[in-house]
PDB file of N, CA and C in Angstrom:
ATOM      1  N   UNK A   1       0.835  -1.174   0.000  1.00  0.00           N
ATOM      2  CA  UNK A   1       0.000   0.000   0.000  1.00  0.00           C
ATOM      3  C   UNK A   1       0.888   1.248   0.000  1.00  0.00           C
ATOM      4  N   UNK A   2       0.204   2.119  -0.739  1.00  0.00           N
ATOM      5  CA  UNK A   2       1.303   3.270  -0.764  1.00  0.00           C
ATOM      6  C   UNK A   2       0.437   4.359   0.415  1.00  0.00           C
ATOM      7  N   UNK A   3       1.900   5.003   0.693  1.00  0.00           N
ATOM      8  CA  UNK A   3       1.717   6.372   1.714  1.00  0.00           C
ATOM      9  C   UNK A   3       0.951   7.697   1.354  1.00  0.00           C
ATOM     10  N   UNK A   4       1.762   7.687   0.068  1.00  0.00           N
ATOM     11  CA  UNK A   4       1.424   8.990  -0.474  1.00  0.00           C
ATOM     12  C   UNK A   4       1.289   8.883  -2.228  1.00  0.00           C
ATOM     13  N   UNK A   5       0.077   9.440  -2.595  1.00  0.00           N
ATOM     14  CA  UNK A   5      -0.772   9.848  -3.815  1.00  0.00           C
ATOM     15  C   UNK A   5       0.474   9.442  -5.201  1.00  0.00           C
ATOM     16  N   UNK A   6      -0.017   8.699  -5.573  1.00  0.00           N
ATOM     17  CA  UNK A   6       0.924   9.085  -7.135  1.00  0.00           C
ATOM     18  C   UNK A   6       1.471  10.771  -7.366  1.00  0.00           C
ATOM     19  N   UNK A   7       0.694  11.382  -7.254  1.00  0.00           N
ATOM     20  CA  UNK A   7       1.292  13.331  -7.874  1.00  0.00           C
ATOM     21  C   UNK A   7       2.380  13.480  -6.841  1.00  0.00           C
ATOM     22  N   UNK A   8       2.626  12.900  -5.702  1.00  0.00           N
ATOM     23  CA  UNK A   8       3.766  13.223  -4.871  1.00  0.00           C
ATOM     24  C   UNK A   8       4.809  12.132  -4.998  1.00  0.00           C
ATOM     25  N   UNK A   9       4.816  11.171  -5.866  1.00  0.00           N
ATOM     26  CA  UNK A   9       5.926  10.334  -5.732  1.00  0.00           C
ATOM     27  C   UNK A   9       7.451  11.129  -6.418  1.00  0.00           C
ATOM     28  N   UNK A  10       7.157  11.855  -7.257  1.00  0.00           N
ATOM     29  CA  UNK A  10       8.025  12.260  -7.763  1.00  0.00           C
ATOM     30  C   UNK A  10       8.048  13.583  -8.095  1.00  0.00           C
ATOM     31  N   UNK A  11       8.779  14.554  -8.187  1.00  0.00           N
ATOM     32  CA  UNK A  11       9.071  15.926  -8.835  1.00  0.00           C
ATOM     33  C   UNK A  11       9.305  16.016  -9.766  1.00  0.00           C
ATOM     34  N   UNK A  12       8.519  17.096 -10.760  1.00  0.00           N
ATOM     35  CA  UNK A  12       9.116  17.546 -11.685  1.00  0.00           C
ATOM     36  C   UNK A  12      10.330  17.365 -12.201  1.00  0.00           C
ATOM     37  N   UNK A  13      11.170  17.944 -11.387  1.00  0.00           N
ATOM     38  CA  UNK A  13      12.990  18.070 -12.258  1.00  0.00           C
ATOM     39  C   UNK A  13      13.104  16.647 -11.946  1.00  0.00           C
ATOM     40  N   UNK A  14      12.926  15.742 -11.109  1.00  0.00           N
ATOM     41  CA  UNK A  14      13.593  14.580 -11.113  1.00  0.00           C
ATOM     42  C   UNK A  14      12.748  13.691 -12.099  1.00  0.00           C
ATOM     43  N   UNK A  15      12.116  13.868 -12.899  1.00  0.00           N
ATOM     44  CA  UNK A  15      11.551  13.230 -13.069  1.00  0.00           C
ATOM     45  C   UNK A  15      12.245  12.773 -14.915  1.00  0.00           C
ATOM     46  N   UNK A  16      13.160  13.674 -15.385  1.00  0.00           N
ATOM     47  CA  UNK A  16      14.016  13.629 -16.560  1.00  0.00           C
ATOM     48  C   UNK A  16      12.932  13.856 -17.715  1.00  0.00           C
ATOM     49  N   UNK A  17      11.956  14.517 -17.296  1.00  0.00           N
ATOM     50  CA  UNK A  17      10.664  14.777 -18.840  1.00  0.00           C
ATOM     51  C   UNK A  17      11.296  16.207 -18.851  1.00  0.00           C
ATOM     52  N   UNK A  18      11.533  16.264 -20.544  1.00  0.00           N
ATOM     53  CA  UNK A  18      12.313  17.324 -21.302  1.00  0.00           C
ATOM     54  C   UNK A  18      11.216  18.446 -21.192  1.00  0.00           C
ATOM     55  N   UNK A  19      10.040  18.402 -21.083  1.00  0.00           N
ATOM     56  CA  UNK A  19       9.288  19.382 -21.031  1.00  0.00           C
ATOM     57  C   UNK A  19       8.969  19.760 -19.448  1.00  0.00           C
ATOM     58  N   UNK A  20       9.089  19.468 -18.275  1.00  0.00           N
ATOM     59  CA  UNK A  20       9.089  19.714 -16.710  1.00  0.00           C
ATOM     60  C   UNK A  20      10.790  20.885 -17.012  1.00  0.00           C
ATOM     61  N   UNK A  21      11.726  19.871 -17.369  1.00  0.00           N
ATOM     62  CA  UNK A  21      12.569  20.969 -17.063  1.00  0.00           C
ATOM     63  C   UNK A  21      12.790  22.373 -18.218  1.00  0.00           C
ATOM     64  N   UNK A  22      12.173  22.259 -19.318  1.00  0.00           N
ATOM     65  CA  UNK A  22      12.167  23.325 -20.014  1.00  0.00           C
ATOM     66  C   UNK A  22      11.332  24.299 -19.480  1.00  0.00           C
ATOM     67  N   UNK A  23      10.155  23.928 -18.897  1.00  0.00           N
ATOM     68  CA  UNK A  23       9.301  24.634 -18.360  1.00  0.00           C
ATOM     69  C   UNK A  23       9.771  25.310 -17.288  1.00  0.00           C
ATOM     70  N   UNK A  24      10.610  24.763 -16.036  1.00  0.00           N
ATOM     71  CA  UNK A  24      11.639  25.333 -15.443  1.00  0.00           C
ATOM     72  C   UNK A  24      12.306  26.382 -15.553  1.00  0.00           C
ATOM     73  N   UNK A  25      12.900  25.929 -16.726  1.00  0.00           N
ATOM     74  CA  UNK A  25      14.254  26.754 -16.970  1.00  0.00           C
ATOM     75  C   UNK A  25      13.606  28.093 -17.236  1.00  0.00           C
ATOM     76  N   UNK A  26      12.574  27.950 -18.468  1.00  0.00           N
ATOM     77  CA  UNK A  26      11.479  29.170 -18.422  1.00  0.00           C
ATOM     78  C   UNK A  26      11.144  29.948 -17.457  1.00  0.00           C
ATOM     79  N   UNK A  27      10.798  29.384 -16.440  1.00  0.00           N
ATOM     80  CA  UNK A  27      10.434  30.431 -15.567  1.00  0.00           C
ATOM     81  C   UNK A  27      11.565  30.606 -14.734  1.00  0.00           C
ATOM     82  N   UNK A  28      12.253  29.918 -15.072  1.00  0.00           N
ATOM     83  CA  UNK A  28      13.416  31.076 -14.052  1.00  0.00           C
ATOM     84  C   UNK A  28      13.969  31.627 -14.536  1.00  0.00           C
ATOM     85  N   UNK A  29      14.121  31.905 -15.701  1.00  0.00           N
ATOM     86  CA  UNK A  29      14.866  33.401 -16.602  1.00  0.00           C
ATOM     87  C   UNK A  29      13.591  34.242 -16.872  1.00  0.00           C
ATOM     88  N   UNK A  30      12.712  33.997 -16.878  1.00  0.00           N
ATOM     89  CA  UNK A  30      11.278  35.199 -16.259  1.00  0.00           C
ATOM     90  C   UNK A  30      11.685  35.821 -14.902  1.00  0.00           C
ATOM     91  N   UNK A  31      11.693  35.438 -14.074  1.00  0.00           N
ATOM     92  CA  UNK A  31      11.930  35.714 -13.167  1.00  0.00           C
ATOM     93  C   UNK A  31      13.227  36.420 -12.631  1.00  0.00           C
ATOM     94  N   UNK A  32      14.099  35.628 -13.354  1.00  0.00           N
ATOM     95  CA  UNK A  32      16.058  36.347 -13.660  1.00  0.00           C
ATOM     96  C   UNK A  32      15.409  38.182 -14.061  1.00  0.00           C
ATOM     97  N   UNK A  33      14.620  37.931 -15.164  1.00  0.00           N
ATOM     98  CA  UNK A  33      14.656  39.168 -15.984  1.00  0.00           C
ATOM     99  C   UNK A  33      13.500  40.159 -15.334  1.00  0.00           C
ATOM    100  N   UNK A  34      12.633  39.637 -14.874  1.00  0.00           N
ATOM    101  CA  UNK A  34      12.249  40.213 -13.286  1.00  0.00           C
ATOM    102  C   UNK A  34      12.859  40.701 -12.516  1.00  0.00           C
ATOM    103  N   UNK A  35      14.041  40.544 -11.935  1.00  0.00           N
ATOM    104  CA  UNK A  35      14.835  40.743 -10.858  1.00  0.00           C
ATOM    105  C   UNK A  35      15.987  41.885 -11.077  1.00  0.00           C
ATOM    106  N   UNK A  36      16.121  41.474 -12.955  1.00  0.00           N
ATOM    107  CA  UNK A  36      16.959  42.995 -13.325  1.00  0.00           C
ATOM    108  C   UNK A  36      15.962  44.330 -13.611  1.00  0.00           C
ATOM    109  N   UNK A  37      15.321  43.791 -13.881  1.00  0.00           N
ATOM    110  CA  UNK A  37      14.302  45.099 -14.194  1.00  0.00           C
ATOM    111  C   UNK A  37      14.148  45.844 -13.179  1.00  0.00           C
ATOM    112  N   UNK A  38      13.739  44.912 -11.977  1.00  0.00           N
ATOM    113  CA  UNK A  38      13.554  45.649 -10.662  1.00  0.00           C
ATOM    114  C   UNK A  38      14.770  46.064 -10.224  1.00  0.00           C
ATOM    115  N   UNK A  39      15.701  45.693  -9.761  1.00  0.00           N
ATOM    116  CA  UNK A  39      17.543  46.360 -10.196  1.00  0.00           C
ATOM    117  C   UNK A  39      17.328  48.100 -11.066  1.00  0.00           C
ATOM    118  N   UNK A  40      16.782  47.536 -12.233  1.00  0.00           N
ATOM    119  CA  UNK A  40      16.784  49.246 -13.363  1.00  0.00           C
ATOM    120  C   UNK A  40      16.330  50.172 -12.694  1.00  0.00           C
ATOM    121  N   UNK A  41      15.127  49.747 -12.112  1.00  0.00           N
ATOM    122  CA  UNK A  41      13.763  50.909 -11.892  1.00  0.00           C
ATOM    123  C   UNK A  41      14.286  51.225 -10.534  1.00  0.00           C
ATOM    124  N   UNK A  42      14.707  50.749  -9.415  1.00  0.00           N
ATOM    125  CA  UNK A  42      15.770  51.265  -8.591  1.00  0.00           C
ATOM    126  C   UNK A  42      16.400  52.209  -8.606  1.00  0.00           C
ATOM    127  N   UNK A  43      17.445  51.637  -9.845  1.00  0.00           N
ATOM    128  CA  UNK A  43      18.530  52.590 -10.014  1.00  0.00           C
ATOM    129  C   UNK A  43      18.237  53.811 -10.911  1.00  0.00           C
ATOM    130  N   UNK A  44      16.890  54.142 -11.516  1.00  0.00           N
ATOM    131  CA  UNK A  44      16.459  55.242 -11.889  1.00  0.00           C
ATOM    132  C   UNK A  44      16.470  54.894 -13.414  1.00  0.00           C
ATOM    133  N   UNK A  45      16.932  53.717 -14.171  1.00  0.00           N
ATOM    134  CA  UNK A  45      17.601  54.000 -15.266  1.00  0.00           C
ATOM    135  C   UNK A  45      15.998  53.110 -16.284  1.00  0.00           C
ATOM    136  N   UNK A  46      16.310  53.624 -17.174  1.00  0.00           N
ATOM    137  CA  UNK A  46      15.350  52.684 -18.299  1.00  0.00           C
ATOM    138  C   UNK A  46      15.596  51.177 -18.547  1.00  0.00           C
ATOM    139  N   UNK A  47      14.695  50.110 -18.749  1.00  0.00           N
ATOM    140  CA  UNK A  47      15.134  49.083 -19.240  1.00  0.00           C
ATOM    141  C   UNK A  47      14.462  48.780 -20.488  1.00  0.00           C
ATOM    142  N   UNK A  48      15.134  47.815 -21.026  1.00  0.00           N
ATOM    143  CA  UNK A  48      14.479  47.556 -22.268  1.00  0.00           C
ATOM    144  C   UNK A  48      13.184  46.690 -22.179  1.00  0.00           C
ATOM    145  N   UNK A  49      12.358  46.832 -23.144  1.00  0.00           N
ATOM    146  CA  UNK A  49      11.072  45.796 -22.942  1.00  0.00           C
ATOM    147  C   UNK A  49      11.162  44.653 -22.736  1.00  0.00           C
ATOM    148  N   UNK A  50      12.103  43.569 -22.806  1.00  0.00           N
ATOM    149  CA  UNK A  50      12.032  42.183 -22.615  1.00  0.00           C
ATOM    150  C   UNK A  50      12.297  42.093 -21.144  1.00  0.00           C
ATOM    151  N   UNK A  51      13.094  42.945 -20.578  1.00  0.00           N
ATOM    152  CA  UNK A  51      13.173  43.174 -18.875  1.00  0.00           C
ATOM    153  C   UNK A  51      12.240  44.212 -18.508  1.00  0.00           C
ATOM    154  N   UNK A  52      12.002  45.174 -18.928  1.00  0.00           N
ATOM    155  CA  UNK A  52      10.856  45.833 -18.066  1.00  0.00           C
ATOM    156  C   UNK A  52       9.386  44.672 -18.002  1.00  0.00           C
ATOM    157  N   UNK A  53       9.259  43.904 -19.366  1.00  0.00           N
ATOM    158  CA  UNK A  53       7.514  43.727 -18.840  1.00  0.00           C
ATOM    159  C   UNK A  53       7.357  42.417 -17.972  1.00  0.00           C
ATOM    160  N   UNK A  54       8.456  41.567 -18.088  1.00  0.00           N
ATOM    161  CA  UNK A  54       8.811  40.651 -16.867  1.00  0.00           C
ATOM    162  C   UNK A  54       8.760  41.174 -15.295  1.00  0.00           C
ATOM    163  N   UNK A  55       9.330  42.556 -15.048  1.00  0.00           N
ATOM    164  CA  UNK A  55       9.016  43.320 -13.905  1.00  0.00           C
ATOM    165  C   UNK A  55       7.848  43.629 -13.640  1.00  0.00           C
ATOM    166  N   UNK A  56       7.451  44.285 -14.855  1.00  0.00           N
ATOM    167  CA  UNK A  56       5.804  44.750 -14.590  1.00  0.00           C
ATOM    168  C   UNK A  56       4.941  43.859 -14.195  1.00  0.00           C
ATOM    169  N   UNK A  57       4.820  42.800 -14.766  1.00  0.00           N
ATOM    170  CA  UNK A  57       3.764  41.618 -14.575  1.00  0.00           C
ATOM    171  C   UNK A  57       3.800  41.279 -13.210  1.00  0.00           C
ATOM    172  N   UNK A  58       5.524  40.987 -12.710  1.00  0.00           N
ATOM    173  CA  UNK A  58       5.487  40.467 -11.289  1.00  0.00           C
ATOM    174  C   UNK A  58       4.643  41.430 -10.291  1.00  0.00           C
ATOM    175  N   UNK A  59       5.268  43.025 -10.690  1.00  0.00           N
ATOM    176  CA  UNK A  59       4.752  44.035 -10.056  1.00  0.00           C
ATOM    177  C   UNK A  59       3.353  44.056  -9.914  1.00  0.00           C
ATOM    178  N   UNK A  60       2.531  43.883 -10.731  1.00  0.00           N
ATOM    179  CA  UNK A  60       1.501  44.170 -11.000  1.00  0.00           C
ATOM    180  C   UNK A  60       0.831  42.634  -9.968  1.00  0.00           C
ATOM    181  N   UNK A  61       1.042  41.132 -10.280  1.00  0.00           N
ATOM    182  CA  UNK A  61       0.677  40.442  -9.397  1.00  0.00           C
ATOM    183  C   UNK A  61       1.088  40.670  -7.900  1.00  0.00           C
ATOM    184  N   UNK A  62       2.005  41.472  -7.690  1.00  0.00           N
ATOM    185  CA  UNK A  62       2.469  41.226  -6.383  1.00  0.00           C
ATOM    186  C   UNK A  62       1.288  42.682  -5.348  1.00  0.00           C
ATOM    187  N   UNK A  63       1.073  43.461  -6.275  1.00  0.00           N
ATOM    188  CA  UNK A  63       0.464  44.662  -5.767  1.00  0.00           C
ATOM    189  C   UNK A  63      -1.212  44.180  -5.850  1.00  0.00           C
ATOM    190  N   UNK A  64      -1.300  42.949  -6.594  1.00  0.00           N
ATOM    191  CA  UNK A  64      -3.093  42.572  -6.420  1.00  0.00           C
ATOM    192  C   UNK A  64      -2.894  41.653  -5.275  1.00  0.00           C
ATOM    193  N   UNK A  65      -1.524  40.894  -4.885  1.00  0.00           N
ATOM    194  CA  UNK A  65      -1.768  40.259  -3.759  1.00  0.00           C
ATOM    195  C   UNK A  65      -1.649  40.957  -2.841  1.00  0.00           C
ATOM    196  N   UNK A  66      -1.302  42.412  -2.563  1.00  0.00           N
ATOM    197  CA  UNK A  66      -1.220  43.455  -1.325  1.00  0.00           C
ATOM    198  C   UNK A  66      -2.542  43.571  -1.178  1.00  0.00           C
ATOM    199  N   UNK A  67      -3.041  44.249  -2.166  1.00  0.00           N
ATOM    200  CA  UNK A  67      -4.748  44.330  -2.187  1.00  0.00           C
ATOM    201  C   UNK A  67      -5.816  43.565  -1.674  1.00  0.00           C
ATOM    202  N   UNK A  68      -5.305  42.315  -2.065  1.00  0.00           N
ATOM    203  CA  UNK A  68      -6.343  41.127  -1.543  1.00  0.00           C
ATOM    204  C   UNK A  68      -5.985  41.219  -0.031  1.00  0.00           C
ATOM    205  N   UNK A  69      -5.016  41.438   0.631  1.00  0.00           N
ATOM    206  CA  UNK A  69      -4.288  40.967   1.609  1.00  0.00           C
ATOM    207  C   UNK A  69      -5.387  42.127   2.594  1.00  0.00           C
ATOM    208  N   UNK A  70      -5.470  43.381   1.951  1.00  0.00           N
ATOM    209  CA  UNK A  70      -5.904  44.309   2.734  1.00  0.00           C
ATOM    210  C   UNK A  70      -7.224  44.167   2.838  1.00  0.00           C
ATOM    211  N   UNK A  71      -7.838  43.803   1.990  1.00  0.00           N
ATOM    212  CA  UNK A  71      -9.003  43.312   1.652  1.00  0.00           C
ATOM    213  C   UNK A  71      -9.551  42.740   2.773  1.00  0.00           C
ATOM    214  N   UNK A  72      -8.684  41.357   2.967  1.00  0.00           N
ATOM    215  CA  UNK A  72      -9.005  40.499   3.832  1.00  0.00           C
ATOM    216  C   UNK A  72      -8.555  40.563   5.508  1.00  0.00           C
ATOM    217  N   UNK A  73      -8.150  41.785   5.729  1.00  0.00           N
ATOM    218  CA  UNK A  73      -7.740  41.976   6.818  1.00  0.00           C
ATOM    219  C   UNK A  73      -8.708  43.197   7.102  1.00  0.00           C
ATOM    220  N   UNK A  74      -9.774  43.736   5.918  1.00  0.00           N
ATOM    221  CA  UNK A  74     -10.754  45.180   6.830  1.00  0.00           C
ATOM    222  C   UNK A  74     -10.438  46.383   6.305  1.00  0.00           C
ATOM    223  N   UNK A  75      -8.968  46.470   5.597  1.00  0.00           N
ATOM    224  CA  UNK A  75      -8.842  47.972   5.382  1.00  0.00           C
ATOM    225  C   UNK A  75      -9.725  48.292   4.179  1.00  0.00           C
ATOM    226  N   UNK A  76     -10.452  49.739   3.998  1.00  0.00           N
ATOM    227  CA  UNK A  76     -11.207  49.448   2.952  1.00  0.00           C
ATOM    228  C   UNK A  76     -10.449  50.657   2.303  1.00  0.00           C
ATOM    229  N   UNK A  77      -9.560  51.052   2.950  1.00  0.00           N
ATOM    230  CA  UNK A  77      -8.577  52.770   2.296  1.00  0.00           C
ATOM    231  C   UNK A  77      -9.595  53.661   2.136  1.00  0.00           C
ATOM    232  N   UNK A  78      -9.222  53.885   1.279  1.00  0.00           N
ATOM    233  CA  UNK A  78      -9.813  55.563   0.989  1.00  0.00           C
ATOM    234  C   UNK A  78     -10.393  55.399  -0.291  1.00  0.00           C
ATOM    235  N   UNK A  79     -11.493  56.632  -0.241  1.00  0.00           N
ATOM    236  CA  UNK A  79     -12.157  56.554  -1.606  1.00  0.00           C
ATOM    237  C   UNK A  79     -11.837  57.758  -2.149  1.00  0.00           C
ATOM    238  N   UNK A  80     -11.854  57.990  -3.501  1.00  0.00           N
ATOM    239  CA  UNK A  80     -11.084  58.847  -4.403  1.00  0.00           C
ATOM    240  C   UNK A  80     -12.451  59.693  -4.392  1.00  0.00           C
ATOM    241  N   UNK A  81     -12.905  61.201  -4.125  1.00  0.00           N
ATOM    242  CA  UNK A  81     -13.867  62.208  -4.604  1.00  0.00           C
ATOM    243  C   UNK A  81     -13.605  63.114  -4.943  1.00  0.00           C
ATOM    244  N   UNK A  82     -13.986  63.775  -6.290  1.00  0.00           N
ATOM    245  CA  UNK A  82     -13.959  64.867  -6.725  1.00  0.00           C
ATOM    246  C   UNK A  82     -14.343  66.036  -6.065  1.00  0.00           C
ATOM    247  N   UNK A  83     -13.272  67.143  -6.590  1.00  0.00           N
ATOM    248  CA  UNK A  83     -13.449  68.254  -5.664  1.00  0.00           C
ATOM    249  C   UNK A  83     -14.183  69.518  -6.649  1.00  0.00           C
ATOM    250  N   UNK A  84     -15.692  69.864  -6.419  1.00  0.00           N
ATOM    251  CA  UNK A  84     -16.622  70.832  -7.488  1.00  0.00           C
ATOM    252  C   UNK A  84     -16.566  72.235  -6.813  1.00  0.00           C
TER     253      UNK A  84
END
């Protein structure tokens, strides 16, 4: 009898399927190019589009998970009104 589920016997990378580790490798040079972008925008300087929109995307998920976060903790912030 087994312990644990077939989906946990094995991992991805160990598992030697050419497509687990390409998929890998993929996202970690997303993420590489994520990490310089955020480096650029730091340092004040421009990056090029293949590193800025890798930043942006993360940026952009990481600021809807702040949101949710606040969400779920009560803050409701502030509401934006025009001034007539």
């Amino acid at each position: 009898m087994r312990s644990r589920p077939p989906l946990f016997d094995r991992s991805a990378i160990s598992s030697g399927s050419p497509i687990y580790r390409a998929t890998l490798a993929l996202q970690g040079i997303f993420y590489l190019l994520a990490a310089i972008g955020a480096l650029l925008a730091l340092a004040g300087r421009g990056a090029p589009s293949f590193v800025a929109l890798p930043f942006y995307f993360c940026l952009l998920a990481a600021a809807a998970a702040a949101a949710i976060v606040r969400l779920l903790r009560g803050d409701a912030g502030q509401v934006w009104t025009t001034v007539r």
